[in-house]
PDB file of N, CA and C in Angstrom:
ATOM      1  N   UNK A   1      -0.698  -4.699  13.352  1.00  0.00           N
ATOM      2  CA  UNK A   1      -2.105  -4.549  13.645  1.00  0.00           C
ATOM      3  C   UNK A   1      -2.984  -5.033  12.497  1.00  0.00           C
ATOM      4  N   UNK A   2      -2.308  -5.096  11.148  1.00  0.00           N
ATOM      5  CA  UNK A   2      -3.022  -5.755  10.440  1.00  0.00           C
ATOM      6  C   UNK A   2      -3.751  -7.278  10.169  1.00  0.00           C
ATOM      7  N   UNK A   3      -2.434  -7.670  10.544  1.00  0.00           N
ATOM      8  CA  UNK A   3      -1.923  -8.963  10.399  1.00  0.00           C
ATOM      9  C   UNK A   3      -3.389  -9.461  11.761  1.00  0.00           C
ATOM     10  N   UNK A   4      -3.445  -9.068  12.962  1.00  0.00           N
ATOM     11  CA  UNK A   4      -4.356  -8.482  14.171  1.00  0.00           C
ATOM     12  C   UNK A   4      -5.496  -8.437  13.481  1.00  0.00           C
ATOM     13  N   UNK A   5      -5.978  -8.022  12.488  1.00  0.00           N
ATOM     14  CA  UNK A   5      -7.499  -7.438  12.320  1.00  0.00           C
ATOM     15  C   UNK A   5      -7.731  -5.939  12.754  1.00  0.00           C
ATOM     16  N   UNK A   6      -6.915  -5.646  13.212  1.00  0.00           N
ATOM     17  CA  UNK A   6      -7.080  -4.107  13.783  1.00  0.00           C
ATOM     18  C   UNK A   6      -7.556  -3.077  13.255  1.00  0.00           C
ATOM     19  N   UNK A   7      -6.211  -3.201  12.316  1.00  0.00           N
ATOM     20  CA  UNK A   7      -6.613  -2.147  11.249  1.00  0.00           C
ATOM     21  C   UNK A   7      -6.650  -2.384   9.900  1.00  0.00           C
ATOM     22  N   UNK A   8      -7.560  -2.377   8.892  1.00  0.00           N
ATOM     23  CA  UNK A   8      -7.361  -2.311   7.997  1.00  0.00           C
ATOM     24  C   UNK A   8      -6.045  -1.728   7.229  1.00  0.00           C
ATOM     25  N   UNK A   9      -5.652  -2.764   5.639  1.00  0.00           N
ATOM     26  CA  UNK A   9      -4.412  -1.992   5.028  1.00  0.00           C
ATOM     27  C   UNK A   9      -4.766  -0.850   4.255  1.00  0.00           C
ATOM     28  N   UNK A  10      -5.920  -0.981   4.222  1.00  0.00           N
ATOM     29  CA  UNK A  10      -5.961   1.030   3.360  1.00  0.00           C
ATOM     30  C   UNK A  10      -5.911   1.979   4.572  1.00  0.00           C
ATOM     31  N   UNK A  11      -6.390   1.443   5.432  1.00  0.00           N
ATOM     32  CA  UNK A  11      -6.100   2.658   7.034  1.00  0.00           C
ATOM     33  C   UNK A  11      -4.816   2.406   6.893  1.00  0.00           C
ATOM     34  N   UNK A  12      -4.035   1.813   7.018  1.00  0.00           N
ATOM     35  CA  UNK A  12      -2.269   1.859   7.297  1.00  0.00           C
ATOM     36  C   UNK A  12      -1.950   3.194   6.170  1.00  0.00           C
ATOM     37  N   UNK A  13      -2.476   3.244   5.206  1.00  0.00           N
ATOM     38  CA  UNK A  13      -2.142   4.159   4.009  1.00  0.00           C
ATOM     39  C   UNK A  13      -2.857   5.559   4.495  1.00  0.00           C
ATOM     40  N   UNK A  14      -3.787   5.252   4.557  1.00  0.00           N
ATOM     41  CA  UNK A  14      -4.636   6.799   4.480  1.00  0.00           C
ATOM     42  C   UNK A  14      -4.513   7.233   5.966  1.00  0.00           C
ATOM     43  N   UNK A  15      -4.362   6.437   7.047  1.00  0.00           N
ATOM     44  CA  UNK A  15      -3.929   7.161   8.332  1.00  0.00           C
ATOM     45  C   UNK A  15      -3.016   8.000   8.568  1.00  0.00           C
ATOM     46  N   UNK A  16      -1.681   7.503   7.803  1.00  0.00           N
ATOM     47  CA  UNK A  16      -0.235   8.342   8.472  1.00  0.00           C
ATOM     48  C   UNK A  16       0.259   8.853   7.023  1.00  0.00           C
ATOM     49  N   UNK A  17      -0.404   8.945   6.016  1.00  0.00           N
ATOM     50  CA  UNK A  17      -0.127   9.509   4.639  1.00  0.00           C
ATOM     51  C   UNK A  17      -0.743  10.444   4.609  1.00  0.00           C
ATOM     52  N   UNK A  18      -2.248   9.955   4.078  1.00  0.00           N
ATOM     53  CA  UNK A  18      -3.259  10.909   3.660  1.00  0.00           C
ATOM     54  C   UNK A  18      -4.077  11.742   3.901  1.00  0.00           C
ATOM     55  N   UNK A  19      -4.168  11.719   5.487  1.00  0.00           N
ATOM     56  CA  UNK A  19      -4.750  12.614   6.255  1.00  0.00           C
ATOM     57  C   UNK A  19      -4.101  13.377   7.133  1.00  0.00           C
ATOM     58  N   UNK A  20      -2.914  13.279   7.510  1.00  0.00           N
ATOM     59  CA  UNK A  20      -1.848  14.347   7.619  1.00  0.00           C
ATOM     60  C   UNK A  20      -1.493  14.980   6.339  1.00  0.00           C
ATOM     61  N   UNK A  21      -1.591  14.632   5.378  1.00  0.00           N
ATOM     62  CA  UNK A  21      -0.665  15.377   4.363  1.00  0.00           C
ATOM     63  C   UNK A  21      -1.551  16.773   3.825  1.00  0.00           C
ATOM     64  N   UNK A  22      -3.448  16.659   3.984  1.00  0.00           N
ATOM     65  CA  UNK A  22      -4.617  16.886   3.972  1.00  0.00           C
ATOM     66  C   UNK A  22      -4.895  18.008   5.082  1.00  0.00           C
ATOM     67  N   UNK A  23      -4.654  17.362   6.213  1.00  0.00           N
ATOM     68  CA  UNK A  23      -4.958  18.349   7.218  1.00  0.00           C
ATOM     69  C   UNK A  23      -3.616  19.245   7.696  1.00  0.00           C
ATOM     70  N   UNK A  24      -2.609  19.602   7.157  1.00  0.00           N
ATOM     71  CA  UNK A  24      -1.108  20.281   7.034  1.00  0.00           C
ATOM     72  C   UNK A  24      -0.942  21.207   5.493  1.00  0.00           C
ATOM     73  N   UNK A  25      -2.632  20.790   4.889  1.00  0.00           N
ATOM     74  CA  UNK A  25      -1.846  21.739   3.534  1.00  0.00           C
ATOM     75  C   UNK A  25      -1.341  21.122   2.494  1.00  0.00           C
ATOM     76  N   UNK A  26      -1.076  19.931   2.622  1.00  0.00           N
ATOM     77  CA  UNK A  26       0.145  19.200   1.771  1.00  0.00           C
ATOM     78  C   UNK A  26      -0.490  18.278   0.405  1.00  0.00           C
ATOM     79  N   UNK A  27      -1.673  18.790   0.637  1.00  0.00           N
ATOM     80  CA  UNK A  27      -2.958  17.064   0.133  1.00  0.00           C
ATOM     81  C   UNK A  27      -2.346  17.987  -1.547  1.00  0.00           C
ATOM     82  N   UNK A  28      -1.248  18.684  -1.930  1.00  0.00           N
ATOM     83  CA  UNK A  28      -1.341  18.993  -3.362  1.00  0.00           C
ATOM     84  C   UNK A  28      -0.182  18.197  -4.147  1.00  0.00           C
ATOM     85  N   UNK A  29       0.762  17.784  -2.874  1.00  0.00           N
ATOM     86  CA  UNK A  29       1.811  16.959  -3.403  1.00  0.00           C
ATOM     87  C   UNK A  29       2.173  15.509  -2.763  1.00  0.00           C
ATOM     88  N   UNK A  30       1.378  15.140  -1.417  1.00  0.00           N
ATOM     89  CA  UNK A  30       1.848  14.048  -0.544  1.00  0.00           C
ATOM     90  C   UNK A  30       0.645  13.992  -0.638  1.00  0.00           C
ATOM     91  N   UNK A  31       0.958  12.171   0.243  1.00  0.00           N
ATOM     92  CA  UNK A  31      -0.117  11.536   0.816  1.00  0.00           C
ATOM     93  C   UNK A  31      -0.965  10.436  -0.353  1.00  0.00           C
ATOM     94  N   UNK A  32      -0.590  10.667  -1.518  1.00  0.00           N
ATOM     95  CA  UNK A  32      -1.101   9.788  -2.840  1.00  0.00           C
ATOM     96  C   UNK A  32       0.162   9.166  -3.459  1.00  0.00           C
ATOM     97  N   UNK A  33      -0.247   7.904  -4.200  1.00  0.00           N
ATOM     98  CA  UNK A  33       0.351   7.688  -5.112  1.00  0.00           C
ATOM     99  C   UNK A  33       0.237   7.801  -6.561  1.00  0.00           C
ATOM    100  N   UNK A  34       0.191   8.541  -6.804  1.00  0.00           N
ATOM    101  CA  UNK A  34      -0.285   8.991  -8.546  1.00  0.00           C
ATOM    102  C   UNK A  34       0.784  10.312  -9.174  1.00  0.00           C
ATOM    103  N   UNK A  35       0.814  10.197 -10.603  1.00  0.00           N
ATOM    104  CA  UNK A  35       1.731  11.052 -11.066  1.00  0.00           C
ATOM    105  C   UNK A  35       1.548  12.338 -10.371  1.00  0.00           C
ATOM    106  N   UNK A  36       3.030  13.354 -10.117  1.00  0.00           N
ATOM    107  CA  UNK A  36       3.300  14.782  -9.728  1.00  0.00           C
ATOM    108  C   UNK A  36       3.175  14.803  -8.580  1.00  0.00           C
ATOM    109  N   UNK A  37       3.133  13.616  -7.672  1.00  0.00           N
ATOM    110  CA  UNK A  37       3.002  13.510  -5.825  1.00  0.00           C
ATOM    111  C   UNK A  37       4.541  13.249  -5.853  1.00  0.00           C
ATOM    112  N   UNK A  38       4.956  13.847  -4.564  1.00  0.00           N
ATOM    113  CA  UNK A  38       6.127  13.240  -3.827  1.00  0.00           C
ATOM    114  C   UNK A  38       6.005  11.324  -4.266  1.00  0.00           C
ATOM    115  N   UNK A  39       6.863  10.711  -4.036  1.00  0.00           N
ATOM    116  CA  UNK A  39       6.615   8.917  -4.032  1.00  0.00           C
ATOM    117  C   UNK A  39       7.806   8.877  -3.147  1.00  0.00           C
ATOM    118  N   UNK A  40       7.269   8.944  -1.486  1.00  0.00           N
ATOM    119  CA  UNK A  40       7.338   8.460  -0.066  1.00  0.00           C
ATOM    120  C   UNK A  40       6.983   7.598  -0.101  1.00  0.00           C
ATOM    121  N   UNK A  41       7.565   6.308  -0.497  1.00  0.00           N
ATOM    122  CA  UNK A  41       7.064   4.676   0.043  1.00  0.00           C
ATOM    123  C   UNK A  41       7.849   4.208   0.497  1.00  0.00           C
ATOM    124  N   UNK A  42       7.233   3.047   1.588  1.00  0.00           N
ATOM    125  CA  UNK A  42       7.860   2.038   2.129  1.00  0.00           C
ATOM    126  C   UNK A  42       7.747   0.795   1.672  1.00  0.00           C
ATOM    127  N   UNK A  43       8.649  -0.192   1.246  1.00  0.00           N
ATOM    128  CA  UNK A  43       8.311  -1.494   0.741  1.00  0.00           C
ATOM    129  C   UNK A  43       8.725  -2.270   1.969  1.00  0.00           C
ATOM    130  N   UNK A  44       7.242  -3.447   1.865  1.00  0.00           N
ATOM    131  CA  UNK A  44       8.273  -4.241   3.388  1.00  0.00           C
ATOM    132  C   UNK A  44       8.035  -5.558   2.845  1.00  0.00           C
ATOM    133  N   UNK A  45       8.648  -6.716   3.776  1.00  0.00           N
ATOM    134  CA  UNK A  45       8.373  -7.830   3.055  1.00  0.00           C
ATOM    135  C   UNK A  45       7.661  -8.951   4.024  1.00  0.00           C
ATOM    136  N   UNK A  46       6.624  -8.897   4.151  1.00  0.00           N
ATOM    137  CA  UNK A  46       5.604  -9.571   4.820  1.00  0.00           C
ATOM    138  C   UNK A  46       5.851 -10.859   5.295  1.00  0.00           C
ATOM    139  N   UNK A  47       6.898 -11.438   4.862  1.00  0.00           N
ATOM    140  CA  UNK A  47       7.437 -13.161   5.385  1.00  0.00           C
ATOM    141  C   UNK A  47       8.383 -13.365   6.189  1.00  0.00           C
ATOM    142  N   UNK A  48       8.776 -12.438   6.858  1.00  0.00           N
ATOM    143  CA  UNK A  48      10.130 -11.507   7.709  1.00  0.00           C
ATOM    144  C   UNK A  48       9.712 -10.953   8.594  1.00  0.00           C
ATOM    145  N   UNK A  49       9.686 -11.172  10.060  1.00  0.00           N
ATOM    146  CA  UNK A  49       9.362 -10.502  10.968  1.00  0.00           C
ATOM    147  C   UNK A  49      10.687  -9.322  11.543  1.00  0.00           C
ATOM    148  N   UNK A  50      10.787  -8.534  12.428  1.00  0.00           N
ATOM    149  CA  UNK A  50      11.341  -7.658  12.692  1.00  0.00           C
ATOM    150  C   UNK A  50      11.012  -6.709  14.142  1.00  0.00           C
ATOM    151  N   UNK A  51      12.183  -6.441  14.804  1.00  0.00           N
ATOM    152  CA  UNK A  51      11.916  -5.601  15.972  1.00  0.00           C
ATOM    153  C   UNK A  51      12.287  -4.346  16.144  1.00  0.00           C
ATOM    154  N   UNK A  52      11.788  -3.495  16.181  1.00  0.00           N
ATOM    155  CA  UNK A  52      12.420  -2.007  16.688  1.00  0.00           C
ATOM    156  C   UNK A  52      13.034  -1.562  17.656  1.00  0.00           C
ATOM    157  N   UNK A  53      14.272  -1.169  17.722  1.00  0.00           N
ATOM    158  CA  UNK A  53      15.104  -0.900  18.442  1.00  0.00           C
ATOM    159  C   UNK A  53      15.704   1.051  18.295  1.00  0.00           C
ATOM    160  N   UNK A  54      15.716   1.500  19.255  1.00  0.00           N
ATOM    161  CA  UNK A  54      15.686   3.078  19.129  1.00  0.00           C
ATOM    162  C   UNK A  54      17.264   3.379  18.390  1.00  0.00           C
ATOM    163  N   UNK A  55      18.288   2.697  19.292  1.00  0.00           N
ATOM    164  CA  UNK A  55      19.877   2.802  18.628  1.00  0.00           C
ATOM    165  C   UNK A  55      19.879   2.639  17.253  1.00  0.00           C
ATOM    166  N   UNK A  56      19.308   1.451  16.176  1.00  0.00           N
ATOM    167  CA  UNK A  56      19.209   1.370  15.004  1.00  0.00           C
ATOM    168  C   UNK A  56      18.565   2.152  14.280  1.00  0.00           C
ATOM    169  N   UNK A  57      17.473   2.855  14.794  1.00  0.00           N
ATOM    170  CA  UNK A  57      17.101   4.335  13.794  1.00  0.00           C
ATOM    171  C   UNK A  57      17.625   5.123  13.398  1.00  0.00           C
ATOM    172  N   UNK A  58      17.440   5.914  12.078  1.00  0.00           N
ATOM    173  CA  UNK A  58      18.349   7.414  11.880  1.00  0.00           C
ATOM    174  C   UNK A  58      16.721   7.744  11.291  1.00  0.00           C
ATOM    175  N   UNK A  59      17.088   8.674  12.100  1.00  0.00           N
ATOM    176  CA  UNK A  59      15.990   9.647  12.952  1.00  0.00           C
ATOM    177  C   UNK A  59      16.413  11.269  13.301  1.00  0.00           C
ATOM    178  N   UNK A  60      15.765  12.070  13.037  1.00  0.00           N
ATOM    179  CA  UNK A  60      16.565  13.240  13.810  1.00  0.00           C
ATOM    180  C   UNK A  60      15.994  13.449  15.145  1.00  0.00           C
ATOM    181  N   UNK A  61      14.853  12.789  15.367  1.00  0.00           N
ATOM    182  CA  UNK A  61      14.588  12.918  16.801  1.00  0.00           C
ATOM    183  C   UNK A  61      15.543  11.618  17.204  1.00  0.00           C
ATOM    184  N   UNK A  62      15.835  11.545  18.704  1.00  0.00           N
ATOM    185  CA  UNK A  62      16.436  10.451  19.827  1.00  0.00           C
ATOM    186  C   UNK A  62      15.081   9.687  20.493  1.00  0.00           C
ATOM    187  N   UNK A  63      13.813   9.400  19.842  1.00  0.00           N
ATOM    188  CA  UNK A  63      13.118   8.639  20.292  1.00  0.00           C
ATOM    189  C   UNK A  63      12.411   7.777  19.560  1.00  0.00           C
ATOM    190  N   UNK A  64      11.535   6.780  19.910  1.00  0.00           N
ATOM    191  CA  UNK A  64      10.144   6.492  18.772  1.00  0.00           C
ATOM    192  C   UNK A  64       9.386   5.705  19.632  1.00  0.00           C
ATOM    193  N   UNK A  65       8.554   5.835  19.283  1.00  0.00           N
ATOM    194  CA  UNK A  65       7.257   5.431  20.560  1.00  0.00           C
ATOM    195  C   UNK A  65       7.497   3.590  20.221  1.00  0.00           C
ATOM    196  N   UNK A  66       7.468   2.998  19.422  1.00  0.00           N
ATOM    197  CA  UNK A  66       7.842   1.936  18.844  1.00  0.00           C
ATOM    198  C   UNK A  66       8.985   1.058  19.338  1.00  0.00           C
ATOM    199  N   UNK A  67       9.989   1.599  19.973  1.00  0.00           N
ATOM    200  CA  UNK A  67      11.145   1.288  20.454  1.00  0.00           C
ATOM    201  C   UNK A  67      10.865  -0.262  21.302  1.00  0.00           C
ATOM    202  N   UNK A  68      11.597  -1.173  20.643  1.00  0.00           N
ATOM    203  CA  UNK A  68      11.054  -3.011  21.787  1.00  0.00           C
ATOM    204  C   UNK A  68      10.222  -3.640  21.309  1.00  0.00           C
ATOM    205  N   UNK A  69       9.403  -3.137  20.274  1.00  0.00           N
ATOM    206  CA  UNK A  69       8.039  -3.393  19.770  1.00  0.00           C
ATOM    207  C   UNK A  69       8.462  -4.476  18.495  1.00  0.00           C
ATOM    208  N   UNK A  70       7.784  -5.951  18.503  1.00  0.00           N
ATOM    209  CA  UNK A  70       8.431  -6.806  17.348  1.00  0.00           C
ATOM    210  C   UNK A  70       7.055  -6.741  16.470  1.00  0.00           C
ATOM    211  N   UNK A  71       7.175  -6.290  15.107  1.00  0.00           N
ATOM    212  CA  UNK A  71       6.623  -6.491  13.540  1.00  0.00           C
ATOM    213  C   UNK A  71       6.596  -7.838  13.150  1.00  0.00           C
ATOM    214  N   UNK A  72       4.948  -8.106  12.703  1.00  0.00           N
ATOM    215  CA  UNK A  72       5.245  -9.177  11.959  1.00  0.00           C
ATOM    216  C   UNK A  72       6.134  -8.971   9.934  1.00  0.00           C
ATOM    217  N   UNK A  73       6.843  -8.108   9.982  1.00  0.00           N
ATOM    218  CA  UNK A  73       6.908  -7.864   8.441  1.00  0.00           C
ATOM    219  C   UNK A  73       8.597  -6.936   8.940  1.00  0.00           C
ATOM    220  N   UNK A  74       8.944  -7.096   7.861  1.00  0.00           N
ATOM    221  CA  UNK A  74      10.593  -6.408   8.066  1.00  0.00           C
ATOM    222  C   UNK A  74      10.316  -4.969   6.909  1.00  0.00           C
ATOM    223  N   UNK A  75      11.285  -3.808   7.200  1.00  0.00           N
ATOM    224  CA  UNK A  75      11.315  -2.972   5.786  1.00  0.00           C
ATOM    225  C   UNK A  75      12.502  -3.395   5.104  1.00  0.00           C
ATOM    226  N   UNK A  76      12.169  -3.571   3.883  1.00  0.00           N
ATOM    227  CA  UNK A  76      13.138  -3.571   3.302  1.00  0.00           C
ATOM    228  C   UNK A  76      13.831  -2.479   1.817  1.00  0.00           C
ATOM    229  N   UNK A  77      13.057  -1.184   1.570  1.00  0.00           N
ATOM    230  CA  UNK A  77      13.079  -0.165   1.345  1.00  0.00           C
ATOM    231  C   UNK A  77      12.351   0.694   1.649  1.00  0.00           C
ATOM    232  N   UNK A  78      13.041   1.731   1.225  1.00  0.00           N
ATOM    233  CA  UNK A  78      12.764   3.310   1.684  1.00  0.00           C
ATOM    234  C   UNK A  78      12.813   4.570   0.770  1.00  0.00           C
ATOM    235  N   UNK A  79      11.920   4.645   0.264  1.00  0.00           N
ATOM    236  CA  UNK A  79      12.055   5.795  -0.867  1.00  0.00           C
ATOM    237  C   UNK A  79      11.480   7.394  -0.678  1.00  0.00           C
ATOM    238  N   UNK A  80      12.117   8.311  -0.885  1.00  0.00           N
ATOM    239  CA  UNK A  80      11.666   9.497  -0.746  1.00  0.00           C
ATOM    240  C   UNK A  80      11.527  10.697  -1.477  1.00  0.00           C
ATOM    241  N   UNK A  81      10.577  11.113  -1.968  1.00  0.00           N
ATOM    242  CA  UNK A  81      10.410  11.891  -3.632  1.00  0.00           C
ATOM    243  C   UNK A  81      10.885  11.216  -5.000  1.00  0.00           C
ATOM    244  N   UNK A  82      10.894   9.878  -4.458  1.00  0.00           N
ATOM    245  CA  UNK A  82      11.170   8.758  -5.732  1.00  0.00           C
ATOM    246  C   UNK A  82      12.513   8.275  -5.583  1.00  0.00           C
ATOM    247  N   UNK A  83      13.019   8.582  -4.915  1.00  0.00           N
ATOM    248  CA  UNK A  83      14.759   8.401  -4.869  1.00  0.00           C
ATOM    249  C   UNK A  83      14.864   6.863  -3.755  1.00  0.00           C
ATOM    250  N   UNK A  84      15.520   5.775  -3.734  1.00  0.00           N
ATOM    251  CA  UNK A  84      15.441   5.106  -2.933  1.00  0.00           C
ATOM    252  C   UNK A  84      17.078   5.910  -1.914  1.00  0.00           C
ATOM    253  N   UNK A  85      16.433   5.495  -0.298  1.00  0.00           N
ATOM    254  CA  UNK A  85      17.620   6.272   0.608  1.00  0.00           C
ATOM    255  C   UNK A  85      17.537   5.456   1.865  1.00  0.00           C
ATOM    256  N   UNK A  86      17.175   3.722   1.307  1.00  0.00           N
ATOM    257  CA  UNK A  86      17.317   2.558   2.180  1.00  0.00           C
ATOM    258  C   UNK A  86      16.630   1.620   1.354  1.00  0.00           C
ATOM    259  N   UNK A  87      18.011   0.387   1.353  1.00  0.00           N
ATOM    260  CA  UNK A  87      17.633  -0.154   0.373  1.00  0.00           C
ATOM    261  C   UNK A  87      18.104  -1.777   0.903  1.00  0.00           C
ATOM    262  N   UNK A  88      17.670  -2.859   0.186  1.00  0.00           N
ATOM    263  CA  UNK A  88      17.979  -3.955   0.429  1.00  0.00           C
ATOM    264  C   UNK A  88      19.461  -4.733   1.293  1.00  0.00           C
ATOM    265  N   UNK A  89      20.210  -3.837   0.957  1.00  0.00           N
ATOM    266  CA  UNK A  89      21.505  -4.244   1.529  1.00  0.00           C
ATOM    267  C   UNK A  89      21.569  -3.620   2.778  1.00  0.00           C
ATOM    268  N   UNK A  90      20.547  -2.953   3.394  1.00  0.00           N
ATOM    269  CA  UNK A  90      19.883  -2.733   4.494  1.00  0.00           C
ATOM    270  C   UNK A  90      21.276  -1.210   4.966  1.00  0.00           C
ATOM    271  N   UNK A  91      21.648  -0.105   4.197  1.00  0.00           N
ATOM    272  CA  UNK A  91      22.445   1.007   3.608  1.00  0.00           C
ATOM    273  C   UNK A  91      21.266   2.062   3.828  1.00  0.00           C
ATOM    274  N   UNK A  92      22.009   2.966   4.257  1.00  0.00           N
ATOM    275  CA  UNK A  92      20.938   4.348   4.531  1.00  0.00           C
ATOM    276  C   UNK A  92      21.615   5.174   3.810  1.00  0.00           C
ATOM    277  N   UNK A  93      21.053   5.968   2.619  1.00  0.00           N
ATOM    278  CA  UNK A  93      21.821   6.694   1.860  1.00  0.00           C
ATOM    279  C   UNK A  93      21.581   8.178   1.995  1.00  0.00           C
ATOM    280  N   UNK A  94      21.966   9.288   1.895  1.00  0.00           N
ATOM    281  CA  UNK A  94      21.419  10.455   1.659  1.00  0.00           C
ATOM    282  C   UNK A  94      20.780  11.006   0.074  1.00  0.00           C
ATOM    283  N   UNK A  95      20.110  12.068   0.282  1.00  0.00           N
ATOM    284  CA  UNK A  95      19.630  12.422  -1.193  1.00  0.00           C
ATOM    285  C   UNK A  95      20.187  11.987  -2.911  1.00  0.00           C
ATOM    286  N   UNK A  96      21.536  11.882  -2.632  1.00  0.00           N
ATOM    287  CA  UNK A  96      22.627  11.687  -3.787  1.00  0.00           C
ATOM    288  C   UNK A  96      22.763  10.394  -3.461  1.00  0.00           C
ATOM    289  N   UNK A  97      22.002   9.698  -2.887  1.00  0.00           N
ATOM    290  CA  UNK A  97      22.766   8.548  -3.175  1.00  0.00           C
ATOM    291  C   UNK A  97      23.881   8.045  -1.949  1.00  0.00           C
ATOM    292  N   UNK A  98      24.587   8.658  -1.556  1.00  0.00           N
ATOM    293  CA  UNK A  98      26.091   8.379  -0.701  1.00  0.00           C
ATOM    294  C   UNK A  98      25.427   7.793   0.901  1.00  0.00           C
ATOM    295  N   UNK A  99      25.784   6.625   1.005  1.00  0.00           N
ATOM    296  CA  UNK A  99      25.806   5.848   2.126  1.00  0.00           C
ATOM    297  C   UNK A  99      26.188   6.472   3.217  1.00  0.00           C
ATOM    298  N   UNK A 100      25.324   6.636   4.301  1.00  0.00           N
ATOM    299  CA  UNK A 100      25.356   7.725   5.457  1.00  0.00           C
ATOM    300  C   UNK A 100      26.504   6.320   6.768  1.00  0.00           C
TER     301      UNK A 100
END
């Protein structure tokens, strides 16, 4: 949608970060990037397109509204409280590290 005009890239940030994290209570550790926040990021790589497919998720839900839907941009990490737990070699790891 960016890529679209749709939405702005600071709305991509402050939509599904910062104003859930805000309106849940959370605005003391999520939703920013600055020292003593969680660092939940996604890195993607904008020259790489990509499609969503529901079977290829790990997810604890069995759905995603997204499912068929082709990206102009691929992810290519996944970090969570600073820890990467998807990473270039396209590996889903758990907290420690260990390849799920």
């Amino acid at each position: 949608m960016v890529g679209e005009k749709l939405v702005s890239l600071p709305d991509v940030v402050r939509v599904p970060a910062q104003r859930p994290a805000e309106r849940f209570g959370l605005g003391a550790r999520k939703g920013w990037l600055q020292t003593g926040f969680d660092a939940d990021i996604l890195v993607i790589d904008g020259n790489r397109s990509s499609a969503i497919r529901r079977p290829e998720q790990l997810s604890k839900v069995d759905f995603t509204p997204f499912d068929g839907r082709d990206f102009p941009f691929t992810l290519v990490r996944v970090f969570l409280r600073g820890r990467e737990v998807f990473g270039p070699d396209g590996l889903a790891r758990d907290a420690n590290g260990i390849v799920l």
